[in-house]
C-alpha atoms as a PDB file:
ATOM      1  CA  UNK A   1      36.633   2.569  -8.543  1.00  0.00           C
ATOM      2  CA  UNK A   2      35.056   3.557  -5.200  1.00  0.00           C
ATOM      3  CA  UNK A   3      36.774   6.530  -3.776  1.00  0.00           C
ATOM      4  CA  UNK A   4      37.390   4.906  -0.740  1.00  0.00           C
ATOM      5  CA  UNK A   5      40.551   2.547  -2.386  1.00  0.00           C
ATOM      6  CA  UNK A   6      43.293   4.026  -1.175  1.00  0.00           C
ATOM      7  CA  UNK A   7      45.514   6.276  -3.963  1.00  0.00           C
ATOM      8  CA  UNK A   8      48.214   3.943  -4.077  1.00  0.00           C
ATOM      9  CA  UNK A   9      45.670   0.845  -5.280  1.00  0.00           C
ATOM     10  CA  UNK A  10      44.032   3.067  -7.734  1.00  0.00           C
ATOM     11  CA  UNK A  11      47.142   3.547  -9.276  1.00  0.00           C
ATOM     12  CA  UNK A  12      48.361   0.308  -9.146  1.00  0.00           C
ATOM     13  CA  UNK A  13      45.122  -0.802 -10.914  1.00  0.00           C
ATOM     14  CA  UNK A  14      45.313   2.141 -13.429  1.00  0.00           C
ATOM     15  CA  UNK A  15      48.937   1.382 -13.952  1.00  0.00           C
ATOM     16  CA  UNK A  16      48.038  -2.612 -15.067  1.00  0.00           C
ATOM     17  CA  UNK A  17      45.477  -1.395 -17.426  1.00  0.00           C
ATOM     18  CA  UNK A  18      47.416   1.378 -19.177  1.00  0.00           C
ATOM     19  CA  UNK A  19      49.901  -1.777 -19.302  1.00  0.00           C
ATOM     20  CA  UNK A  20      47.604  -4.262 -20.960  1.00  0.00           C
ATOM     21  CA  UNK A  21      46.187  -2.264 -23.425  1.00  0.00           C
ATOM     22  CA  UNK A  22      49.482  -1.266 -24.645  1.00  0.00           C
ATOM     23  CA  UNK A  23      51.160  -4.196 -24.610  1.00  0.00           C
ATOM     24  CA  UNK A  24      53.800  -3.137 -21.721  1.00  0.00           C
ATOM     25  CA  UNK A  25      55.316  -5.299 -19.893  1.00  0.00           C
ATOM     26  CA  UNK A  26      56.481  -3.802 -16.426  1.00  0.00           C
ATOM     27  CA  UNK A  27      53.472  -2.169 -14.419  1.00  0.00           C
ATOM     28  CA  UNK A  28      55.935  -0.569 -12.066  1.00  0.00           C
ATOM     29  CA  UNK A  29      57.598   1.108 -14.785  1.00  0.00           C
ATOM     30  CA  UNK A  30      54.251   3.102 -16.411  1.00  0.00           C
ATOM     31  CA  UNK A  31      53.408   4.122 -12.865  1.00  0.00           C
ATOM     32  CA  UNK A  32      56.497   5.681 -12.385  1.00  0.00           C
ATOM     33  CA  UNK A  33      56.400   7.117 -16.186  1.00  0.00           C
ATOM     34  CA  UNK A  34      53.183   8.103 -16.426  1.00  0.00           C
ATOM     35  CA  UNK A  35      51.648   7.954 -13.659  1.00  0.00           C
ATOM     36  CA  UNK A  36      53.989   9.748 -11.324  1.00  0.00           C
ATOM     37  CA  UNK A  37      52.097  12.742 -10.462  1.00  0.00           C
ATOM     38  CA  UNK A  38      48.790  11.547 -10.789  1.00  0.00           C
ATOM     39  CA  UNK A  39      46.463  11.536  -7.610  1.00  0.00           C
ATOM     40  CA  UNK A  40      43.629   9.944  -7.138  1.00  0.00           C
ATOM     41  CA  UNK A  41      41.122  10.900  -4.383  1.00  0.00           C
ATOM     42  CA  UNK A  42      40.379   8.360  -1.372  1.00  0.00           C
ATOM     43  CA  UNK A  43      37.791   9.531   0.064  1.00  0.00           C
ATOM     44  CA  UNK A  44      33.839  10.959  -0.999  1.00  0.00           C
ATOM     45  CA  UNK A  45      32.109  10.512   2.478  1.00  0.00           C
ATOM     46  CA  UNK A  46      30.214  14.019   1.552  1.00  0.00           C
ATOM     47  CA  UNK A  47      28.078  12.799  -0.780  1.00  0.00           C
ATOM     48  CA  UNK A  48      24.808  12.637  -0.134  1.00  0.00           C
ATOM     49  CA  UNK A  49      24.213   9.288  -1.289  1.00  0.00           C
ATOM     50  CA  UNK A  50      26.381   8.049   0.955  1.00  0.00           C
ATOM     51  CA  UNK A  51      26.080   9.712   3.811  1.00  0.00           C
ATOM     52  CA  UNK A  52      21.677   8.593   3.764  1.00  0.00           C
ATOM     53  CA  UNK A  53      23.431   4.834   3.218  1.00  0.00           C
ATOM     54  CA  UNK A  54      25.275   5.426   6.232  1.00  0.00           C
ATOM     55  CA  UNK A  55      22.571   7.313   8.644  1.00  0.00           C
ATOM     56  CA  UNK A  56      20.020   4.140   7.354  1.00  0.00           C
ATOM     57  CA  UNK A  57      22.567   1.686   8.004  1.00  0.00           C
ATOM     58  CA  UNK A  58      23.768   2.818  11.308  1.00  0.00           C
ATOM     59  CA  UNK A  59      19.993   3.341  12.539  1.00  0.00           C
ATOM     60  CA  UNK A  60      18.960  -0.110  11.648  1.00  0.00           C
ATOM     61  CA  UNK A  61      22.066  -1.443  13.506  1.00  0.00           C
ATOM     62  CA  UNK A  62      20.916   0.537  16.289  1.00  0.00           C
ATOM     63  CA  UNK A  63      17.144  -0.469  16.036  1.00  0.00           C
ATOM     64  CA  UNK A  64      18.092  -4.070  16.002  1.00  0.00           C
ATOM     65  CA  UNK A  65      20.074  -3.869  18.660  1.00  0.00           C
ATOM     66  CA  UNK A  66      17.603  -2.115  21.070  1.00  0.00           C
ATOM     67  CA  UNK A  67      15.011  -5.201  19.678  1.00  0.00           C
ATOM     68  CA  UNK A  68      17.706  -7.761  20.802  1.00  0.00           C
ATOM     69  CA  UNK A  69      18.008  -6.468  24.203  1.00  0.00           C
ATOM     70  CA  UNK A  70      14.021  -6.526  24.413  1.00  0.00           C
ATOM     71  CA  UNK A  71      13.572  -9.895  23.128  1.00  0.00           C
ATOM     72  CA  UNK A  72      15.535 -11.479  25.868  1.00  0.00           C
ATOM     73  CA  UNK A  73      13.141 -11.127  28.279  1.00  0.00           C
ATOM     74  CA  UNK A  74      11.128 -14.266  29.412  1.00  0.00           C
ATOM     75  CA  UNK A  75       8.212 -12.723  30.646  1.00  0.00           C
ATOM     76  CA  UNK A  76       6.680 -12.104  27.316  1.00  0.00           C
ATOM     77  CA  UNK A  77       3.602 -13.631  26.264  1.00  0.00           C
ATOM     78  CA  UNK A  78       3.600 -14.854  22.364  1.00  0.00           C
ATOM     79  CA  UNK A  79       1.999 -11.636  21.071  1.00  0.00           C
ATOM     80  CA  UNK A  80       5.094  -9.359  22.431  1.00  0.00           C
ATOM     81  CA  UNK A  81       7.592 -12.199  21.092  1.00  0.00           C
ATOM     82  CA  UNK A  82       5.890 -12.385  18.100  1.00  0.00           C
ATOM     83  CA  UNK A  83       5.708  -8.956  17.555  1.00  0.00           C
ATOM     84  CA  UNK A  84       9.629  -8.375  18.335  1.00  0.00           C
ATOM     85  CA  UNK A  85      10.015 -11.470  16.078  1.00  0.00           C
ATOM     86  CA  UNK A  86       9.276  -9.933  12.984  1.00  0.00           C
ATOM     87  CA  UNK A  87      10.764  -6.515  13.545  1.00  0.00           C
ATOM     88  CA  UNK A  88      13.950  -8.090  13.987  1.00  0.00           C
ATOM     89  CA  UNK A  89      13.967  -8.806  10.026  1.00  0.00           C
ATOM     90  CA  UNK A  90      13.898  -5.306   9.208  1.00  0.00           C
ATOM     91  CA  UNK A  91      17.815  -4.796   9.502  1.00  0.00           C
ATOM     92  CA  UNK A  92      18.010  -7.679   6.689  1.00  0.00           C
ATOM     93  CA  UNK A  93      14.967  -6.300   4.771  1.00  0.00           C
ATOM     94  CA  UNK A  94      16.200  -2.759   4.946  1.00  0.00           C
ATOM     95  CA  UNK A  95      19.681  -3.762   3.412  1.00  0.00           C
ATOM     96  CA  UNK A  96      17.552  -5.662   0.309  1.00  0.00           C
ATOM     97  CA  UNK A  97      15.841  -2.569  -0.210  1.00  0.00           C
ATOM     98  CA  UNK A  98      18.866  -0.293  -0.082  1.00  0.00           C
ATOM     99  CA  UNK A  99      20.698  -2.948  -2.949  1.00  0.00           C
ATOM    100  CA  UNK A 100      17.353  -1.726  -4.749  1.00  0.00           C
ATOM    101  CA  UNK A 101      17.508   1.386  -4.694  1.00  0.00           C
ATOM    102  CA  UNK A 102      21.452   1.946  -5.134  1.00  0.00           C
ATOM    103  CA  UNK A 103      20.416   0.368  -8.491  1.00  0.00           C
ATOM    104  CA  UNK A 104      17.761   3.303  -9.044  1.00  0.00           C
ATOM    105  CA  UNK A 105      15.298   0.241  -9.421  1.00  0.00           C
ATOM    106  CA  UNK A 106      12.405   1.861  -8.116  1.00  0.00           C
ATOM    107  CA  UNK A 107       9.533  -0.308  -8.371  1.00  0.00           C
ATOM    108  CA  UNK A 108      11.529  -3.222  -7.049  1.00  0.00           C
ATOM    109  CA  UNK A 109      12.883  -1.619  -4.596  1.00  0.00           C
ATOM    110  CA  UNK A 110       8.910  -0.182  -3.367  1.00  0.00           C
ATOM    111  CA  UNK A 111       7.539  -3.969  -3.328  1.00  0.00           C
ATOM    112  CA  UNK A 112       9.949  -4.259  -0.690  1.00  0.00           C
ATOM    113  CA  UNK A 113       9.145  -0.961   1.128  1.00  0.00           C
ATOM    114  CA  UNK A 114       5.675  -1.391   1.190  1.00  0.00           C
ATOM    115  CA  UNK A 115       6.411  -5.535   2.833  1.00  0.00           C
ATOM    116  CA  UNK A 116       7.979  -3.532   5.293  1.00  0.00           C
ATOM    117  CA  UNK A 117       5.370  -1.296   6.400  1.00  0.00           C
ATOM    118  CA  UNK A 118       3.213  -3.729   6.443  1.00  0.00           C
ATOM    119  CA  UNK A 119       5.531  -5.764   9.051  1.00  0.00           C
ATOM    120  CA  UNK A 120       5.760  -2.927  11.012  1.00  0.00           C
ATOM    121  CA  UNK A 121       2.350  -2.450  11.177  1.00  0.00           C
ATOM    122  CA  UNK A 122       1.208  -6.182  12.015  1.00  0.00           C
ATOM    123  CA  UNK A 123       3.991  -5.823  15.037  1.00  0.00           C
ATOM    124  CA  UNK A 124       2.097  -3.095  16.608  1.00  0.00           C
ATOM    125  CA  UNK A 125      -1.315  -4.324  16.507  1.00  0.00           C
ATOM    126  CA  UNK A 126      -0.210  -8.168  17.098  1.00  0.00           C
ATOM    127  CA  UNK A 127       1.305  -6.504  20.260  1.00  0.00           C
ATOM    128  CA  UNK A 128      -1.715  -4.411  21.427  1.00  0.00           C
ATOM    129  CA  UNK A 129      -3.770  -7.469  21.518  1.00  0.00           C
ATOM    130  CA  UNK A 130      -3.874  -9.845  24.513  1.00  0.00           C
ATOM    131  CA  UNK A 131      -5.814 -12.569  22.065  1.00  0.00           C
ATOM    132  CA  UNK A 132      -3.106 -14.588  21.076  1.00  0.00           C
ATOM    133  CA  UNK A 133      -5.386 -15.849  18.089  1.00  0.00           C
ATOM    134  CA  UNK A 134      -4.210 -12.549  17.112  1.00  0.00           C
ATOM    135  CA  UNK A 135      -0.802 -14.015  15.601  1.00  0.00           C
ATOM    136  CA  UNK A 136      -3.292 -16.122  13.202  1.00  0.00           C
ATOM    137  CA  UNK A 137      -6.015 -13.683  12.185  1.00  0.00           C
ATOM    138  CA  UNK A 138      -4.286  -9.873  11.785  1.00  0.00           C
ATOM    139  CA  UNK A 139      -3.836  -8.873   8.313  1.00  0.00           C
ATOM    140  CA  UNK A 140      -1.021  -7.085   8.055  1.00  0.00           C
ATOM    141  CA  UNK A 141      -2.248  -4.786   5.560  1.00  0.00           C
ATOM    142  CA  UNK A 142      -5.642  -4.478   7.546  1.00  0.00           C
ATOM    143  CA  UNK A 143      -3.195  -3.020  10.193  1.00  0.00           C
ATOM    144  CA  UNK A 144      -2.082   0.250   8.589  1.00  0.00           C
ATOM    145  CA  UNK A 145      -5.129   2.029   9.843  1.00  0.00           C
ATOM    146  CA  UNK A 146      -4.414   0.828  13.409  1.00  0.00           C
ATOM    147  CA  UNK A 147      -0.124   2.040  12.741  1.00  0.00           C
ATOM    148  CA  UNK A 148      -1.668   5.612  12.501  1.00  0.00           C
ATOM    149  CA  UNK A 149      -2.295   5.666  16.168  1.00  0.00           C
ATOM    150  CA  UNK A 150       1.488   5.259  17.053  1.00  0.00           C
ATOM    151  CA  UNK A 151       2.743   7.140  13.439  1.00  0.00           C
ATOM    152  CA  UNK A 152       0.800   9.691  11.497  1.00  0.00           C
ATOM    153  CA  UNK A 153       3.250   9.533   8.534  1.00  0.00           C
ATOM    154  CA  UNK A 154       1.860   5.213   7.837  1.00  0.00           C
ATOM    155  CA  UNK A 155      -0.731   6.327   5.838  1.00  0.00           C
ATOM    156  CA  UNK A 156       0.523   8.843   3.593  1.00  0.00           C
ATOM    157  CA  UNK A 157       3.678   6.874   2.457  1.00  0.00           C
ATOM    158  CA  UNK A 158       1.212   3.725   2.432  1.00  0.00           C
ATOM    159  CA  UNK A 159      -1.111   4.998  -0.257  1.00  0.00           C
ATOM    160  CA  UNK A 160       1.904   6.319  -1.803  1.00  0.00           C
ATOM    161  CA  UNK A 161       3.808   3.477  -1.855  1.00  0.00           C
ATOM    162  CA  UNK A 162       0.293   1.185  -3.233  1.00  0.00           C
ATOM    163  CA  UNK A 163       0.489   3.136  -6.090  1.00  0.00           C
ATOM    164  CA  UNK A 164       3.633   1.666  -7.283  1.00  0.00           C
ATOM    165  CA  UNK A 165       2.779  -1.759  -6.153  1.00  0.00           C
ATOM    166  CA  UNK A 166      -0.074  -1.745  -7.217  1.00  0.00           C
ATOM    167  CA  UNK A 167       0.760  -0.681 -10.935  1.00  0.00           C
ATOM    168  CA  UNK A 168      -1.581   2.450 -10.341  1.00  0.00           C
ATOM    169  CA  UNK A 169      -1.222   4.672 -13.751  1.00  0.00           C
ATOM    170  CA  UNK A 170       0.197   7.454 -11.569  1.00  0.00           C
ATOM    171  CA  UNK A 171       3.010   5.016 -11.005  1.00  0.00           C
ATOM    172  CA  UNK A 172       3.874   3.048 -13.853  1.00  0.00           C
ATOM    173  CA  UNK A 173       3.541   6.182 -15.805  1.00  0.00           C
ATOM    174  CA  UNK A 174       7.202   7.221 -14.634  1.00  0.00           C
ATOM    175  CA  UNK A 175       8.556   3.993 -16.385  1.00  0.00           C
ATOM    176  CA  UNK A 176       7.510   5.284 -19.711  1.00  0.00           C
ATOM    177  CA  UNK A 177      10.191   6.524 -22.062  1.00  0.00           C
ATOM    178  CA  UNK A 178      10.298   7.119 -25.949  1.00  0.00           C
ATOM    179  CA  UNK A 179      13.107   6.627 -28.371  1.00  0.00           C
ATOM    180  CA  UNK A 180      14.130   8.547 -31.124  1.00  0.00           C
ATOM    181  CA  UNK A 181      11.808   6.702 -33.874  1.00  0.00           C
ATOM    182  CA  UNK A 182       9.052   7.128 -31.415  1.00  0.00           C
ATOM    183  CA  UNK A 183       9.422   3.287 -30.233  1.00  0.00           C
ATOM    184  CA  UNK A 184       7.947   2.509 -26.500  1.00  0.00           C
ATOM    185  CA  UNK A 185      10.789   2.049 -24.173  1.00  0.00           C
ATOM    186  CA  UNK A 186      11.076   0.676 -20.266  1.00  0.00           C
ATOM    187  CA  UNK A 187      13.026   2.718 -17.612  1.00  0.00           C
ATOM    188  CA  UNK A 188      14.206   0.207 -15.672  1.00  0.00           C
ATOM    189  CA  UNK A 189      16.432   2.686 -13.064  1.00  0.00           C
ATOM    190  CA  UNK A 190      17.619   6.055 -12.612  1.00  0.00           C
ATOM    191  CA  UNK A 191      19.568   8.494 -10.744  1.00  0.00           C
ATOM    192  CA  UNK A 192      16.115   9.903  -9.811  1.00  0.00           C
ATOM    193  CA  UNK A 193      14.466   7.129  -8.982  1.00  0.00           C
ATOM    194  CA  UNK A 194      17.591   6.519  -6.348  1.00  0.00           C
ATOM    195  CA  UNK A 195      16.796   9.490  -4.988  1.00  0.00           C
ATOM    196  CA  UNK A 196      12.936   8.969  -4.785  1.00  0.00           C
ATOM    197  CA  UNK A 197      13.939   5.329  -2.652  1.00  0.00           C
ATOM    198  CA  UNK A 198      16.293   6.834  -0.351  1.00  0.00           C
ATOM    199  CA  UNK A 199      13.687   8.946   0.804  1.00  0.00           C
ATOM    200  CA  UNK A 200      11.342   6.179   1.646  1.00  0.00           C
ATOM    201  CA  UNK A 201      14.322   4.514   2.990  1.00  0.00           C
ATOM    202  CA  UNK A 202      14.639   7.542   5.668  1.00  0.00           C
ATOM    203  CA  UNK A 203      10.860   7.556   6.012  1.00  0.00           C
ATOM    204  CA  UNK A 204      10.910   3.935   7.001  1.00  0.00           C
ATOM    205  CA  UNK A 205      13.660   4.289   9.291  1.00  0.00           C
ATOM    206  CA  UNK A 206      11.819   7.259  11.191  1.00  0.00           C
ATOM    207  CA  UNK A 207       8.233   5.058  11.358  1.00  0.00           C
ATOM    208  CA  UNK A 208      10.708   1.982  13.058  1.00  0.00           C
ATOM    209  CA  UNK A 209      11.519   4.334  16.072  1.00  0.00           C
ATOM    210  CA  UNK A 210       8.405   5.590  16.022  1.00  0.00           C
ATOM    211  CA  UNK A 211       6.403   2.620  16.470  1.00  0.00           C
ATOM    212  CA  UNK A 212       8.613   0.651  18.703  1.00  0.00           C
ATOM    213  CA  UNK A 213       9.383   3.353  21.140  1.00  0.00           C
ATOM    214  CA  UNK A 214       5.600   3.727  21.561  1.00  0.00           C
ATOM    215  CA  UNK A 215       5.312  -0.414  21.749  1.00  0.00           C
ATOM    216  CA  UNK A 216       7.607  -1.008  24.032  1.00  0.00           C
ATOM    217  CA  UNK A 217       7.746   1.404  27.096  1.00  0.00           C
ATOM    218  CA  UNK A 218      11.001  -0.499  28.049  1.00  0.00           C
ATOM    219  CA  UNK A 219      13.092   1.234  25.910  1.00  0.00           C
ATOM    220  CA  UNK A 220      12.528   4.609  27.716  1.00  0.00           C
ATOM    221  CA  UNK A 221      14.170   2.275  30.558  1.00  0.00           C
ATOM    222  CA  UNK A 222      17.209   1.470  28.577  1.00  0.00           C
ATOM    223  CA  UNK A 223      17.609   5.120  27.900  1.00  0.00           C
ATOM    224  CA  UNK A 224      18.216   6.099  31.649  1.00  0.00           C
ATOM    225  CA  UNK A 225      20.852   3.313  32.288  1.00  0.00           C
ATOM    226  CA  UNK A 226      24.205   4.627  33.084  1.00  0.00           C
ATOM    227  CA  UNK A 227      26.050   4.741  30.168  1.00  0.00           C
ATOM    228  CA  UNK A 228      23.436   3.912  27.746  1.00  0.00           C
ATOM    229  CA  UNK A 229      24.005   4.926  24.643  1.00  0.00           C
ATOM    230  CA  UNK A 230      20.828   4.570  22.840  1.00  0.00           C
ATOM    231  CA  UNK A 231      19.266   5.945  19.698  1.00  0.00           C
ATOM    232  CA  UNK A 232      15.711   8.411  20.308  1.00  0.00           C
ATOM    233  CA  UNK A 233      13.066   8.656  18.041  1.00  0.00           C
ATOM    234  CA  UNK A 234      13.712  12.656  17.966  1.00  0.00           C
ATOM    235  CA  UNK A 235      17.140  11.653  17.467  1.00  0.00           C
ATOM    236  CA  UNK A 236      16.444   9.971  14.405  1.00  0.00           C
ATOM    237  CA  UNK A 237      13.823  12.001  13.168  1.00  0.00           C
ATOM    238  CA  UNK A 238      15.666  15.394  13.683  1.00  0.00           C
ATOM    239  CA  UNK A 239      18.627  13.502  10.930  1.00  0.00           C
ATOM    240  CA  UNK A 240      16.128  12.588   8.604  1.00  0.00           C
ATOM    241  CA  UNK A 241      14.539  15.560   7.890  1.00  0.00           C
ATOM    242  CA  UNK A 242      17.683  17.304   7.477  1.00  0.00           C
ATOM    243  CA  UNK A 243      18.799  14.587   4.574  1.00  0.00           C
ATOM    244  CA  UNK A 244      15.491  14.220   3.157  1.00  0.00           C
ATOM    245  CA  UNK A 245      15.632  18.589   2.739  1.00  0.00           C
ATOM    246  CA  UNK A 246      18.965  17.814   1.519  1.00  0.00           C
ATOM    247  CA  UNK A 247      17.644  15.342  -1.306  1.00  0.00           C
ATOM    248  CA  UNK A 248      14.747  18.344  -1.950  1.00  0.00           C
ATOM    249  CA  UNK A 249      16.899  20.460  -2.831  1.00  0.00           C
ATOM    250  CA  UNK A 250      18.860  18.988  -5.502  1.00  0.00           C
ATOM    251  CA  UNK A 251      15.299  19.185  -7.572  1.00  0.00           C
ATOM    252  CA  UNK A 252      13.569  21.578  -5.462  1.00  0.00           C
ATOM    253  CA  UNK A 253      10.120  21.844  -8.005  1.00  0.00           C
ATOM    254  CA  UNK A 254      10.048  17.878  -8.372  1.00  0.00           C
ATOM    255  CA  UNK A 255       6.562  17.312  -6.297  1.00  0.00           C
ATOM    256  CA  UNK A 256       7.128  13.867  -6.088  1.00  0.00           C
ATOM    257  CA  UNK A 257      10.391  14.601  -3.491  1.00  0.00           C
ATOM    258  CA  UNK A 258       8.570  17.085  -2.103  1.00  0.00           C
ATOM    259  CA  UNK A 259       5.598  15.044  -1.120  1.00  0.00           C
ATOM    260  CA  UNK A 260       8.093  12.608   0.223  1.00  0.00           C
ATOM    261  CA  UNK A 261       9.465  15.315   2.206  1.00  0.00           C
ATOM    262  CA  UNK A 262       6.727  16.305   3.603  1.00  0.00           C
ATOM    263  CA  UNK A 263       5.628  13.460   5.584  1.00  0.00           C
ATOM    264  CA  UNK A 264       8.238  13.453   7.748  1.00  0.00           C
ATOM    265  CA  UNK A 265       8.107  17.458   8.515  1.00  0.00           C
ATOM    266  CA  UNK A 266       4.367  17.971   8.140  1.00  0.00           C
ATOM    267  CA  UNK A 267       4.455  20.836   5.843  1.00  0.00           C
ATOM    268  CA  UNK A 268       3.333  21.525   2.854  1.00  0.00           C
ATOM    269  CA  UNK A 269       5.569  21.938  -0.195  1.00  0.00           C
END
């Protein structure tokens, strides 16, 4: 049961299934019995895993909100529209890939990752063109290179991420397991590989902020209104390193969460 349920529910629930299994008939009467001094704990908002669901979730509410305001404007041309356009599915996209990785389905959970970089990326250089053939003829994937202007991190979480896609050796490798009897077995999710897509989740988050704040000088606007209360890029960078350190350490020699790590803070590990 989530911890959030309140205690009272939990023993409620606890109380009907003690009941059914042993054939008792009044619920009330084994939570009183045997249930009387049992607590259950409501609430597990430290957790890690919770808290990066709730710093992604609350940054891509944020990020879609400061897109909204932009895209009511009517002096855009089609480029800016239809560069606003698609980074207004990446609230919705983000929330598919979090349902991913909560599962620990990692490669799933990467196809949809690396769909999103590659939005981001045709955004920014649909945005910097004035050609509005543009909206036809960019490849979104032939737009990474050009996403390294406004983000450094693109490219390093972009071949990263192809690998996976991709089916690379250095990926699928991780998906190899072996039974007892020596039988060839699929890892289909993990605790680990959670951890490995919450990172990219945070990465993702970080190269959204990044890339629109530089895209739309607006926004800098916003910030000075009285009473605005809106989300920075250093804001949300400054958050994500601290998580995706926290993540580190939990298996501090893995290189894989280290690399991870790493693109965001720009050092080694």
């Amino acid at each position: 049961m989530q911890s959030s349920i309140p205690n009272s529910l939990k023993k409620k629930i606890a109380a009907s299934i003690i009941s059914e299994q042993f054939g008792l008939k009044s619920v009330d009467n084994v939570s009183r019995k045997y249930l009387k001094g049992v607590n259950y704990p409501e609430s597990d908002n430290e957790r890690l895993d919770r808290r990066v669901r709730s710093f992604v979730a609350k940054k891509m509410s944020a990020f879609n909100s400061q897109i909204y305001v932009l895209s009511k404007r009517t002096d855009q041309g089609l480029n800016r529209t239809m560069s606003q356009w698609t980074l207004g599915r990446a609230s919705f996209s983000m929330e598919l890939l979090a349902y991913c990785g909560q599962r620990g389905a990692l490669f799933e959970a990467l196809a949809i990752a690396r769909m999103m970089l590659e939005q981001v990326a045709w955004a920014h250089s649909v945005c910097h063109s004035n050609d509005e053939g543009a909206v036809h003829r960019v490849s979104a994937s032939a737009s990474i290179s050009f996403l390294k202007g406004s983000s450094k991190n693109t490219g390093k979480l972009y071949g990263w991420l192809s690998q996976h896609v991709h089916w690379a050796f250095d990926g699928h490798k991780k998906s190899v397991i072996t039974t007892t009897n020596d039988a060839l077995g699929h890892l289909y999710a993990s605790a680990y590989f959670k951890a490995v897509v919450f990172c990219v989740m945070i990465i993702l988050v970080d190269i959204y902020f990044q890339c629109s704040w530089k895209l739309y000088a607006e926004l800098e606007d916003l910030k000075a209104e009285k009473g605005a209360q809106t989300t920075t890029p250093a804001q949300v960078k400054s958050e994500a390193i601290q998580l995706l350190n926290e993540i580190v350490a939990c298996e501090p020699q893995d290189e894989e969460l280290r690399y991870l790590c790493s693109i965001l803070d720009d050092q080694p590990r």
